[in-house]
N, C-alpha and C. Protein backbone atom coordinates (compact mmCIF):
# COMPACT_ATOMS: atom_id res chain seq x y z
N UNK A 1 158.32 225.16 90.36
CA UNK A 1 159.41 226.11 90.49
C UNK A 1 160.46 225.92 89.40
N UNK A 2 160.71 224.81 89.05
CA UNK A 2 161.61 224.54 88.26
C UNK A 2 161.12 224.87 86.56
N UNK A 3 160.12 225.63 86.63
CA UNK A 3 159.59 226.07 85.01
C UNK A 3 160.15 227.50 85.07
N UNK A 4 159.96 228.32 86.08
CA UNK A 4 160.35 229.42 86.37
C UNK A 4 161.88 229.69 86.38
N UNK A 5 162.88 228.98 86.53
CA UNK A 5 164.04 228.89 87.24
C UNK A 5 164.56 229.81 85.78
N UNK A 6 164.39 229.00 84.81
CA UNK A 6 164.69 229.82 83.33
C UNK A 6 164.75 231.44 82.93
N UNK A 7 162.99 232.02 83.19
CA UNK A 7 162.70 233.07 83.41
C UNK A 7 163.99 233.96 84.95
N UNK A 8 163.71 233.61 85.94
CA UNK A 8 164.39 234.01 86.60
C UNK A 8 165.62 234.01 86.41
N UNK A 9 166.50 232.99 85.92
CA UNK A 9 167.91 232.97 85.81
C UNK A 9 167.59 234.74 84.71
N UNK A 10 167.20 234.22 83.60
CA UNK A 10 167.49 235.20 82.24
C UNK A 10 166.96 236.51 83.24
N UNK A 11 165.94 237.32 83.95
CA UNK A 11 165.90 238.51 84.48
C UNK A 11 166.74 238.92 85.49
N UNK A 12 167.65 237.53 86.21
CA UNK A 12 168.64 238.08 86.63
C UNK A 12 169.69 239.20 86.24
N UNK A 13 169.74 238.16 85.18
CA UNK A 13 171.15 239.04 84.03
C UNK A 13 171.14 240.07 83.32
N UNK A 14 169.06 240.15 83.26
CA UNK A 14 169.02 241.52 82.56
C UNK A 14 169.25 242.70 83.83
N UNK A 15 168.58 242.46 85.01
CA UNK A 15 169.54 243.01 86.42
C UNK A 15 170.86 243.87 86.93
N UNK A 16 171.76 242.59 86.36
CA UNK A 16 172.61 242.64 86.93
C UNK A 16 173.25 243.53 85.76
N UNK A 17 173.08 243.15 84.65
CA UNK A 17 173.67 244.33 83.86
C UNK A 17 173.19 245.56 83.72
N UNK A 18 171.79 245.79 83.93
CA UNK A 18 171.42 247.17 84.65
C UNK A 18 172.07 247.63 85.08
N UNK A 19 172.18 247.23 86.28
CA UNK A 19 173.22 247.93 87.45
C UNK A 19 174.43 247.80 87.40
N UNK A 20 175.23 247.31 86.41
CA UNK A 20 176.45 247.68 86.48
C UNK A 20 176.39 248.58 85.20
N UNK A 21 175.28 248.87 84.18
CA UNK A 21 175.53 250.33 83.58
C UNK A 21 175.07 251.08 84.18
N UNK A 22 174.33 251.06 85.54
CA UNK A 22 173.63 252.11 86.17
C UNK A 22 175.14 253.08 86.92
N UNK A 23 175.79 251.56 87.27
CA UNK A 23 177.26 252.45 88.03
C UNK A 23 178.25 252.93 87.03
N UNK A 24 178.36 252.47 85.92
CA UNK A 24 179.56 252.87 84.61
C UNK A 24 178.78 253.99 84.23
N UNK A 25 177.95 254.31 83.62
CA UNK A 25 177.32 255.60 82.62
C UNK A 25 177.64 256.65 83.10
N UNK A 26 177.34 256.97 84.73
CA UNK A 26 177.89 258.30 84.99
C UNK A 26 179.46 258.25 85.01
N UNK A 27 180.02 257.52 85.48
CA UNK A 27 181.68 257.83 85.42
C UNK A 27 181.94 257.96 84.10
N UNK A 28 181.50 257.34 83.19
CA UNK A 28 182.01 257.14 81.81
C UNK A 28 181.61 259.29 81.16
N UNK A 29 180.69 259.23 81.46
CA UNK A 29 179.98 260.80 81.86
C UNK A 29 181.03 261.92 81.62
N UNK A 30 181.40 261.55 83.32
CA UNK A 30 182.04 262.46 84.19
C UNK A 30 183.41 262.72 83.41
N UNK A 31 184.05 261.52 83.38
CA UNK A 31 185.30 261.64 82.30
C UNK A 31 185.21 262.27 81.26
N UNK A 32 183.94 261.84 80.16
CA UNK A 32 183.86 262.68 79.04
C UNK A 32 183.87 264.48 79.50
N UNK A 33 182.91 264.69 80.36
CA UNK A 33 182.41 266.27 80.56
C UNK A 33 183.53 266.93 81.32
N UNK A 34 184.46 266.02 81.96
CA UNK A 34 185.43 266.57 82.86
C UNK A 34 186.65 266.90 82.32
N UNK A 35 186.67 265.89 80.99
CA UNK A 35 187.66 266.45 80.37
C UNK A 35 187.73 267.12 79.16
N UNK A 36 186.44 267.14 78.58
CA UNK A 36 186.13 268.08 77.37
C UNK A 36 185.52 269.29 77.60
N UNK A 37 185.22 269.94 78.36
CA UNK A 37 184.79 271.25 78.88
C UNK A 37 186.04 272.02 79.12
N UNK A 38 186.62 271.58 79.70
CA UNK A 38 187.85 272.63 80.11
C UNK A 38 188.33 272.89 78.83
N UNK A 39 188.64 271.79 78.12
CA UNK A 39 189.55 271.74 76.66
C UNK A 39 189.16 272.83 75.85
N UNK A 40 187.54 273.00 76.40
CA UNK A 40 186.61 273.77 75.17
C UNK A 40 186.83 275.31 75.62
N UNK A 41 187.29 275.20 77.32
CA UNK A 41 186.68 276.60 78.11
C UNK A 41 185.56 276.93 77.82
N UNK A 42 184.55 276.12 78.42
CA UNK A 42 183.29 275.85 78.46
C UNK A 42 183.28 276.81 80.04
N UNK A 43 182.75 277.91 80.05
CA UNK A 43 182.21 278.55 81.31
C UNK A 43 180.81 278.98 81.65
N UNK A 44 180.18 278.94 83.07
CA UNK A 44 179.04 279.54 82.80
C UNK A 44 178.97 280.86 83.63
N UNK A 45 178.16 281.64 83.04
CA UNK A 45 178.49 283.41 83.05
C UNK A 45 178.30 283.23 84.57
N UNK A 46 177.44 283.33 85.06
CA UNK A 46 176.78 283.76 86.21
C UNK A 46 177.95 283.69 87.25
N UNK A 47 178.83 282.69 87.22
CA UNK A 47 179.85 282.42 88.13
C UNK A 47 181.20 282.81 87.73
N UNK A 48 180.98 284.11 86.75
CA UNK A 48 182.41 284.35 85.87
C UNK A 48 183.56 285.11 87.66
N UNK A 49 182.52 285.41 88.11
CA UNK A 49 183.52 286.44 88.83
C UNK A 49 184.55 285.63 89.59
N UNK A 50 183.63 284.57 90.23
CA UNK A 50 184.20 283.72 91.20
C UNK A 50 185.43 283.19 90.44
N UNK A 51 185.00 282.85 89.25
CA UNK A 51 186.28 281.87 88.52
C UNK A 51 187.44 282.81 88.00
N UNK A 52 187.07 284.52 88.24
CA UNK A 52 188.11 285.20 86.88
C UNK A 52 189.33 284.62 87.01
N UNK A 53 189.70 284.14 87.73
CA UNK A 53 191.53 283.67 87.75
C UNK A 53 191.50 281.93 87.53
N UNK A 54 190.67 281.75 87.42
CA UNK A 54 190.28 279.91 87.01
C UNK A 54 189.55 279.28 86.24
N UNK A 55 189.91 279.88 84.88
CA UNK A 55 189.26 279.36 84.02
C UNK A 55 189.06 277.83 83.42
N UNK A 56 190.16 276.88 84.31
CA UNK A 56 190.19 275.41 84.48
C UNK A 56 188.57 274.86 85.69
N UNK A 57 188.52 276.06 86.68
CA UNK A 57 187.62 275.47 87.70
C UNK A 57 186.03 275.48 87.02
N UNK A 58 186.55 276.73 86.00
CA UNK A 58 184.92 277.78 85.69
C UNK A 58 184.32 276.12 85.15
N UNK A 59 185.18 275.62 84.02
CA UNK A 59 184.93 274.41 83.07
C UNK A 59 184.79 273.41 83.46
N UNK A 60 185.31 273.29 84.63
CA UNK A 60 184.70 271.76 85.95
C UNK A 60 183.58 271.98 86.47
N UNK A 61 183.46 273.33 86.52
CA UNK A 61 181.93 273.54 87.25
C UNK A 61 180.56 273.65 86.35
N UNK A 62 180.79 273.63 85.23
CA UNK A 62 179.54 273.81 83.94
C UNK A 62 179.96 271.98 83.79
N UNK A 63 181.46 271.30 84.06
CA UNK A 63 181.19 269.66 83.61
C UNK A 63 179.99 269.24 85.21
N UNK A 64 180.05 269.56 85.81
CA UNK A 64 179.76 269.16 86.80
C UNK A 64 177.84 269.84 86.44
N UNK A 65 177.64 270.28 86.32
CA UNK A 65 176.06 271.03 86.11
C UNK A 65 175.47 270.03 85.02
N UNK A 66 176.48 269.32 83.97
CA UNK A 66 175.75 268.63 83.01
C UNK A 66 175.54 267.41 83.55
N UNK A 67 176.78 266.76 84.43
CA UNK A 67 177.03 265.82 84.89
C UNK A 67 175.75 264.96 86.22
N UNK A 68 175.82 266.08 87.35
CA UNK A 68 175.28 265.84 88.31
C UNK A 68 173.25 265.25 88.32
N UNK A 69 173.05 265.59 86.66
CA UNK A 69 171.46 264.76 86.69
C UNK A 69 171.54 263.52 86.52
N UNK A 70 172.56 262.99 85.85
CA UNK A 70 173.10 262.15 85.04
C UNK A 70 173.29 260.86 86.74
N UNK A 71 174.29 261.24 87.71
CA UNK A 71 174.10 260.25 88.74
C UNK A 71 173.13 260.77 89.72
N UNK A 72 172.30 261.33 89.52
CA UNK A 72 170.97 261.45 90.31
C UNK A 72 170.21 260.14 89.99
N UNK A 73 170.21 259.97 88.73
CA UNK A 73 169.39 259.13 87.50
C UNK A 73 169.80 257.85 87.91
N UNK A 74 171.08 257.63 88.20
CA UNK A 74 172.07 256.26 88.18
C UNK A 74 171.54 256.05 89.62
N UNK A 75 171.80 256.82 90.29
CA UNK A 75 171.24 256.54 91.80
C UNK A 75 169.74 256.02 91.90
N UNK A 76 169.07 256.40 91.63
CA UNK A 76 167.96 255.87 91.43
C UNK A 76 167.69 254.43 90.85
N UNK A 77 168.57 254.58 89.53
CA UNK A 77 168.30 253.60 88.72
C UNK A 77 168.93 252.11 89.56
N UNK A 78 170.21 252.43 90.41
CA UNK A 78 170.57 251.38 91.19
C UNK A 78 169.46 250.96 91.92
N UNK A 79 168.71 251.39 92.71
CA UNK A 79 167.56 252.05 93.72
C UNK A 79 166.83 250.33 93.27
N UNK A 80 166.06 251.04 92.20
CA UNK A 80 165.78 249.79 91.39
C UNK A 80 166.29 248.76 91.39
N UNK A 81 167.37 248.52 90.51
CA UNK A 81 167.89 247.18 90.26
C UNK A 81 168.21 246.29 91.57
N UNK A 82 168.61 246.98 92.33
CA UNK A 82 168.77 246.67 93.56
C UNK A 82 167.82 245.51 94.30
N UNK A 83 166.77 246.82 93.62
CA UNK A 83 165.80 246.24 94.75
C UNK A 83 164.61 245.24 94.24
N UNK A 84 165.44 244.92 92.78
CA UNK A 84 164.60 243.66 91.64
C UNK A 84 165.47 242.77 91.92
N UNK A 85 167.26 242.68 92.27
CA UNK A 85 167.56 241.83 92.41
C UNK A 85 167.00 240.98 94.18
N UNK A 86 167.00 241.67 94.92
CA UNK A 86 166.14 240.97 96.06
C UNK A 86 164.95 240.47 95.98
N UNK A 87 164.22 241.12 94.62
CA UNK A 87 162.93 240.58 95.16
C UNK A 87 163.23 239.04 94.16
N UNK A 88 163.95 238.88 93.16
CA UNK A 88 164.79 237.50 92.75
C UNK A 88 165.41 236.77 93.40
N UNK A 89 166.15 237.32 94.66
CA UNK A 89 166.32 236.27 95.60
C UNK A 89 165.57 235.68 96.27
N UNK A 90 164.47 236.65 96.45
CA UNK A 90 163.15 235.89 97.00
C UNK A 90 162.48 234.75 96.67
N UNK A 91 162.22 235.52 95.28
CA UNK A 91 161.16 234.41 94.41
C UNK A 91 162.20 233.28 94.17
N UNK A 92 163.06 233.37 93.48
CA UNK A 92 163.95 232.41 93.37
C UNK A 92 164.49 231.64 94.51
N UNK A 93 164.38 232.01 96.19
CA UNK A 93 164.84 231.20 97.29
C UNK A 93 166.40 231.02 97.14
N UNK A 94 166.65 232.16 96.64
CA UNK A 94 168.66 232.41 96.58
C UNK A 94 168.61 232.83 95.19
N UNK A 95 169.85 232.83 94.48
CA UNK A 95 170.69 233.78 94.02
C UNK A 95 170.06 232.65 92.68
N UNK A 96 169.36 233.52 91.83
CA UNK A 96 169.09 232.24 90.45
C UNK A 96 170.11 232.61 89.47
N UNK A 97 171.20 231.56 89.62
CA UNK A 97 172.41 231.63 88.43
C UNK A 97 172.86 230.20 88.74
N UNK A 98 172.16 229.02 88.53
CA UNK A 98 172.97 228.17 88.11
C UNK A 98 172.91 227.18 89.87
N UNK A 99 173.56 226.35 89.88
CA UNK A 99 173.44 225.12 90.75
C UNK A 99 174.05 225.62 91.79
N UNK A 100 173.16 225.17 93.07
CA UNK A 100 173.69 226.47 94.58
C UNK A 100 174.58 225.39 95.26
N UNK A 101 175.58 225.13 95.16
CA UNK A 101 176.71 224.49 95.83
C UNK A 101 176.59 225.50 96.53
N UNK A 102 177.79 224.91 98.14
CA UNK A 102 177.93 225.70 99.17
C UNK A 102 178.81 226.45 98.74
N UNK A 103 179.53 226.71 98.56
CA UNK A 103 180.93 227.55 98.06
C UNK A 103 180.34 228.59 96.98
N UNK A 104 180.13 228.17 96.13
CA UNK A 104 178.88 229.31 95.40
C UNK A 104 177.92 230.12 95.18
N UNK A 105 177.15 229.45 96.74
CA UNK A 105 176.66 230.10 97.68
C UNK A 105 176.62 231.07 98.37
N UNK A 106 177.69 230.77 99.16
CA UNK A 106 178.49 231.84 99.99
C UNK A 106 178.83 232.88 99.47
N UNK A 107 179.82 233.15 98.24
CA UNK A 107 181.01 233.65 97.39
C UNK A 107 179.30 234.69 97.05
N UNK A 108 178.41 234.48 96.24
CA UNK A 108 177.93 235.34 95.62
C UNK A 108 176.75 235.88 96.49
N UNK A 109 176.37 235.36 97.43
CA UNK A 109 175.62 236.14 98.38
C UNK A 109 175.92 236.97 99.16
N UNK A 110 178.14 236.86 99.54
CA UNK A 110 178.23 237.69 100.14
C UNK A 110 178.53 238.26 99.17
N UNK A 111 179.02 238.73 97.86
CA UNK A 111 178.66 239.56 97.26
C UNK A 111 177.73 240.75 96.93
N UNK A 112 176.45 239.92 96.75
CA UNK A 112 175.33 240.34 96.98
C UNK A 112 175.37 241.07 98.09
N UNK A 113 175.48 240.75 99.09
CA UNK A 113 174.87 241.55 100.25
C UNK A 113 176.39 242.45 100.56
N UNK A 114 177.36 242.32 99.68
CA UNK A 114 178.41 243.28 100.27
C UNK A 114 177.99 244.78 98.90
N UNK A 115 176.83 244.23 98.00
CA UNK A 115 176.80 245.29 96.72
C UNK A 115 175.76 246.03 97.46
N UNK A 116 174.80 245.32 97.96
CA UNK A 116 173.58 245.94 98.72
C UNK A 116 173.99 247.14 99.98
N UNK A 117 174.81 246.93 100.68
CA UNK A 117 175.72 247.49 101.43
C UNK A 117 176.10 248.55 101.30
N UNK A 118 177.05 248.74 100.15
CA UNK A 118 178.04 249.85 99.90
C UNK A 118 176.84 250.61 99.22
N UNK A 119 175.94 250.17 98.56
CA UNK A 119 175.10 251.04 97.84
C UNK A 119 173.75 251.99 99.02
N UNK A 120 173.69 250.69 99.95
CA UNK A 120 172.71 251.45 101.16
C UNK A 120 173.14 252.63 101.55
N UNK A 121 174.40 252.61 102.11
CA UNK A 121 175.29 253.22 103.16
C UNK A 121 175.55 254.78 102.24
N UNK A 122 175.96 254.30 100.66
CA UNK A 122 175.90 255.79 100.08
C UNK A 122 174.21 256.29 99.86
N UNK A 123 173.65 256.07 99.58
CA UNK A 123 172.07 256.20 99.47
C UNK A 123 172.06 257.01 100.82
N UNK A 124 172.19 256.59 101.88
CA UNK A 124 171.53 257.13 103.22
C UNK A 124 172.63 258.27 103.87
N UNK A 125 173.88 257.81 104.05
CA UNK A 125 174.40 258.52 104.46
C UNK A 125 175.83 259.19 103.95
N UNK A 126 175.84 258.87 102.95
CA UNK A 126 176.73 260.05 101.77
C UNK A 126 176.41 260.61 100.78
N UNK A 127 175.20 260.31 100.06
CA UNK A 127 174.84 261.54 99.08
C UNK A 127 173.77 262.17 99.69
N UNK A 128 173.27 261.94 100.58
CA UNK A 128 172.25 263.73 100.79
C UNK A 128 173.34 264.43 101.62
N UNK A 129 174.04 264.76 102.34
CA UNK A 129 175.07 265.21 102.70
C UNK A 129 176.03 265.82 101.75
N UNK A 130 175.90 264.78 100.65
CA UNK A 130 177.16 265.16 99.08
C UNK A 130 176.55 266.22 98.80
N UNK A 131 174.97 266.10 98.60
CA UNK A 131 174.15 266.84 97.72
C UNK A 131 173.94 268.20 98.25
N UNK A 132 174.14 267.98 99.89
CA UNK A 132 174.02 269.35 100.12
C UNK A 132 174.91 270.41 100.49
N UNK A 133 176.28 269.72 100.99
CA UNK A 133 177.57 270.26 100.59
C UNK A 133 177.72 271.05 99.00
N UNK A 134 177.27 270.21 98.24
CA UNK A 134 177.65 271.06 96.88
C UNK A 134 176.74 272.19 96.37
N UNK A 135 175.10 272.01 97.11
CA UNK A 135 174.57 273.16 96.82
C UNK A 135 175.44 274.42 97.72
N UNK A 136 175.27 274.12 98.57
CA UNK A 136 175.97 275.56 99.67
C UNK A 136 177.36 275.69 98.98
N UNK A 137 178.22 275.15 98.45
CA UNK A 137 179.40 275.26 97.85
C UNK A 137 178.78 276.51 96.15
N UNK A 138 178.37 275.67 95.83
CA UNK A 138 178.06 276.58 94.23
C UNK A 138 176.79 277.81 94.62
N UNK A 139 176.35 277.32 95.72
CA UNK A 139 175.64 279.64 95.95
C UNK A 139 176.97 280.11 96.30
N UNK A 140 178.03 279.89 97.10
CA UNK A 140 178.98 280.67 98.05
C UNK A 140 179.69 281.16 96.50
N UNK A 141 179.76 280.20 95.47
CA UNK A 141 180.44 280.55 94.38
C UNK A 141 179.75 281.27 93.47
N UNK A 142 178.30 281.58 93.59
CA UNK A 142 177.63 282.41 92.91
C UNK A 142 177.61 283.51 93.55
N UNK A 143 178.04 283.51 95.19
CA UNK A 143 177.83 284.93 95.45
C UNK A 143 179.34 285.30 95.69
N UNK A 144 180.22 284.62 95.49
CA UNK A 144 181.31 284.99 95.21
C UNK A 144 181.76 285.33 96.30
N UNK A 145 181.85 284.18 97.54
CA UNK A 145 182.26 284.72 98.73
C UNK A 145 183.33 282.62 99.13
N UNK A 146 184.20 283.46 98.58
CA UNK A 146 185.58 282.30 98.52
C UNK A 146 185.50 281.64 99.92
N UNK A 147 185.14 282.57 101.28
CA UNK A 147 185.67 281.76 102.49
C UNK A 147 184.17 280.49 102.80
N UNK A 148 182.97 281.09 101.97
CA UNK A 148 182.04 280.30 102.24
C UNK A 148 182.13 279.07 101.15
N UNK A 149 182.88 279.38 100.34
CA UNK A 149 183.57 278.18 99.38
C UNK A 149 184.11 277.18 100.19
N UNK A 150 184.72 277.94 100.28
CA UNK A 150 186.12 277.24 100.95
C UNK A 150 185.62 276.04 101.93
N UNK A 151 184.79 276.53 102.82
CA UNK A 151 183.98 275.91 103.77
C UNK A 151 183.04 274.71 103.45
N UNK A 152 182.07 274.95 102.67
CA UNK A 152 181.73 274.05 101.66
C UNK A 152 182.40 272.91 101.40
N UNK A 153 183.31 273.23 100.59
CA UNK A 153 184.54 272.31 99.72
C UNK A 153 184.47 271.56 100.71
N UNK A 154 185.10 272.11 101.57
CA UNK A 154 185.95 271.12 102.49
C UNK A 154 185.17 269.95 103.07
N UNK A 155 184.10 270.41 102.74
CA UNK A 155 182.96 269.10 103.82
C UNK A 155 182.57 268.67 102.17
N UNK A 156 182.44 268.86 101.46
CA UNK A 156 181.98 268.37 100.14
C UNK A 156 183.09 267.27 99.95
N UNK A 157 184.68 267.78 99.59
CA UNK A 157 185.49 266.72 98.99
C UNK A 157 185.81 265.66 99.83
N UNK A 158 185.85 265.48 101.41
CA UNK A 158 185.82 263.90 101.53
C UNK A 158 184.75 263.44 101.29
N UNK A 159 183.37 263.72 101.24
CA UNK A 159 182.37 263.13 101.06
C UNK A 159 182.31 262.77 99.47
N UNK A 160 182.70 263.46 98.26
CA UNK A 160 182.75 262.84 97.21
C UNK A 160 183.90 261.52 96.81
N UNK A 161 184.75 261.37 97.56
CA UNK A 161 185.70 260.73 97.61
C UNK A 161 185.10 259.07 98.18
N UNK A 162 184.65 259.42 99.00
CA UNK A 162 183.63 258.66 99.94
C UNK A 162 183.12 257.62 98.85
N UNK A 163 182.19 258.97 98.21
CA UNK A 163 181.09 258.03 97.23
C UNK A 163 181.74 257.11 96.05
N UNK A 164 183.14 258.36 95.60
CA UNK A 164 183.44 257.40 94.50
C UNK A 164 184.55 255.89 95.15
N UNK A 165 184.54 255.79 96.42
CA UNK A 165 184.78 254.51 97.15
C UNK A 165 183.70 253.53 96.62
N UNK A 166 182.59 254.15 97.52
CA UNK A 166 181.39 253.13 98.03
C UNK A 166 181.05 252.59 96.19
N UNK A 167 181.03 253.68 95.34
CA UNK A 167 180.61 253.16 94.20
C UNK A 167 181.50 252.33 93.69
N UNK A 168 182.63 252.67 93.74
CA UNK A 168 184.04 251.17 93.43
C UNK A 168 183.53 249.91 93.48
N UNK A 169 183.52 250.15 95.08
CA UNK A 169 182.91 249.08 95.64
C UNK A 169 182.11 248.19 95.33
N UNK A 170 180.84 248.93 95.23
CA UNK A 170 179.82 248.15 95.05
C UNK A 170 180.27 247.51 93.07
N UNK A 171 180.79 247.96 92.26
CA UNK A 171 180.78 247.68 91.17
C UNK A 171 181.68 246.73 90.99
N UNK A 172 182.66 246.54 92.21
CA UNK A 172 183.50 245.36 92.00
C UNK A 172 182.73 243.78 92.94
N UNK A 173 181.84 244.61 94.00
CA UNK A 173 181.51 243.27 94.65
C UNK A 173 180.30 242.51 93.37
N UNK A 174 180.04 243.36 92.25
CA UNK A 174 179.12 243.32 91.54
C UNK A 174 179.40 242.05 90.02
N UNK A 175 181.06 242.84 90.10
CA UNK A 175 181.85 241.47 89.35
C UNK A 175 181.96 240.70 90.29
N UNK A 176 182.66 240.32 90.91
CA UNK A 176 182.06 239.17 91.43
C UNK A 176 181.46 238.64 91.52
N UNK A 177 180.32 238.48 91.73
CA UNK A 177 178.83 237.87 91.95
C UNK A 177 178.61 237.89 90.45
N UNK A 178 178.95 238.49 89.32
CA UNK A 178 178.54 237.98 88.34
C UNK A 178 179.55 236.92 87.44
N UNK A 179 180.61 237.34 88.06
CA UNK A 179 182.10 235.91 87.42
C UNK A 179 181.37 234.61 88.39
N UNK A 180 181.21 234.67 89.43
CA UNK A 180 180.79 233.50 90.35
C UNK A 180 179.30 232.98 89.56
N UNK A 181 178.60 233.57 89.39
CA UNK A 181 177.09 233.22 88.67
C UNK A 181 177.88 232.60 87.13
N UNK A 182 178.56 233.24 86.82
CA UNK A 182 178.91 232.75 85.13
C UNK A 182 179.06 231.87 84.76
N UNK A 183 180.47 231.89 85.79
CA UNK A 183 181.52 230.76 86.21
C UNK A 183 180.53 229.29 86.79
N UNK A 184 179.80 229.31 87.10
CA UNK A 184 178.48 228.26 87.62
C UNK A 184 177.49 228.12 86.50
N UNK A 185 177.05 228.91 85.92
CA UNK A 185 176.33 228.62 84.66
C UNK A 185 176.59 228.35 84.15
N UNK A 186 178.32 228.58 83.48
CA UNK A 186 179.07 227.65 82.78
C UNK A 186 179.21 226.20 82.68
N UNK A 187 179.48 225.82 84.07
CA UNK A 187 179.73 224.54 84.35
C UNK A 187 178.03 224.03 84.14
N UNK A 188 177.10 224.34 84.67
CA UNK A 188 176.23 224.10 84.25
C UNK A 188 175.47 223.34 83.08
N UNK A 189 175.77 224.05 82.12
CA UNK A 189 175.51 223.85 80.96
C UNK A 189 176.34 222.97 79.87
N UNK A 190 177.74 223.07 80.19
CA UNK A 190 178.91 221.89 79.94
C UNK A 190 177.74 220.69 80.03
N UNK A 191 177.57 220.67 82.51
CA UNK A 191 177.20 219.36 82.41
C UNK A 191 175.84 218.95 81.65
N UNK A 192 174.92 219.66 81.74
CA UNK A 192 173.66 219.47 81.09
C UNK A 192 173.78 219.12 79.67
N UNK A 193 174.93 219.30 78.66
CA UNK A 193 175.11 218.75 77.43
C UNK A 193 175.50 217.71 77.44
N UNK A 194 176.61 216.81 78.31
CA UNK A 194 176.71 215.74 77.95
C UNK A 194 175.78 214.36 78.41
């Protein structure tokens, strides 16, 4: 086991940084498309009617059309990483980053299992709900019937709010567990030099 420990430590990290560009790329995205579309008055025809008096919304809604494959992709791609970092806890028999003191232990497993968490919980029960709030939202806006908007929205925006929680979340329990792994590999390797 201890020939492996190497391999495993190093595919950890290629992992773990997966998934924390799996959670940055779309926000990083969203910002770009959210705020350079409008700038551009970037509209798309089909929904001109709905928007004629909002030509700020028309340009959120074409950022949002470029946007939305983009964390389909990330979702998934967490999906994955996710579920490579468990099967590393497996093979590895805990968390492979360095010397498993109890305290180090603890700190990055509940990490771990607080990243696994926030990411389950949106997976299952806030984005197919997100996903389908926003389809029924953008027909009501293609057929240009504001009160079925309206309706929509309203069950759409806590649920996006939701997600961009759970995704916080998980991207901060994610530092963690990787300052705690570092922070231990560090010391690590100090002691192993002298």
């Amino acid at each position: 086991m201890t020939r492996i420990q190497p391999l495993l430590a190093a595919t950890w990290w290629l992992v773990m940084t997966g998934w924390v560009a799996a959670l940055i790329a779309p926000g990083a995205a969203a910002i770009s498309a959210f705020t350079a579309l409008p700038a551009l008055g970037v509209e798309v025809p089909a929904y001109a009617a709905f928007f004629a008096d909002d030509p700020d919304g028309a340009a959120r809604l074409a950022a949002g059309f470029v946007t939305y494959p983009i964390f389909l992709v990330a979702d998934r791609m967490q999906l994955v990483f996710a579920g490579l970092a468990v099967l590393l806890v497996v093979i590895g028999r805990g968390i492979p980053c360095g010397d498993r003191g109890f305290g180090q232990r603890l700190v990055s497993s509940l990490a771990l299992l607080s990243a696994l968490g926030c990411l389950g919980w949106y997976l299952l029960f806030v984005a197919p709900p997100l996903a389908t709030s926003l389809d029924a939202w953008r027909a009501a806006a293609l057929a240009d019937d504001a009160a079925a908007a309206s309706t929509a929205y309203q069950i759409f925006d806590p649920l996006h709010r939701a997600a961009e929680r759970l995704m916080t979340a998980t991207l901060a329990s994610l530092l963690v567990l990787i300052v705690t792994c570092g922070l231990k590999t560090a010391t690590n390797s100090r002691d192993a030099q002298r």
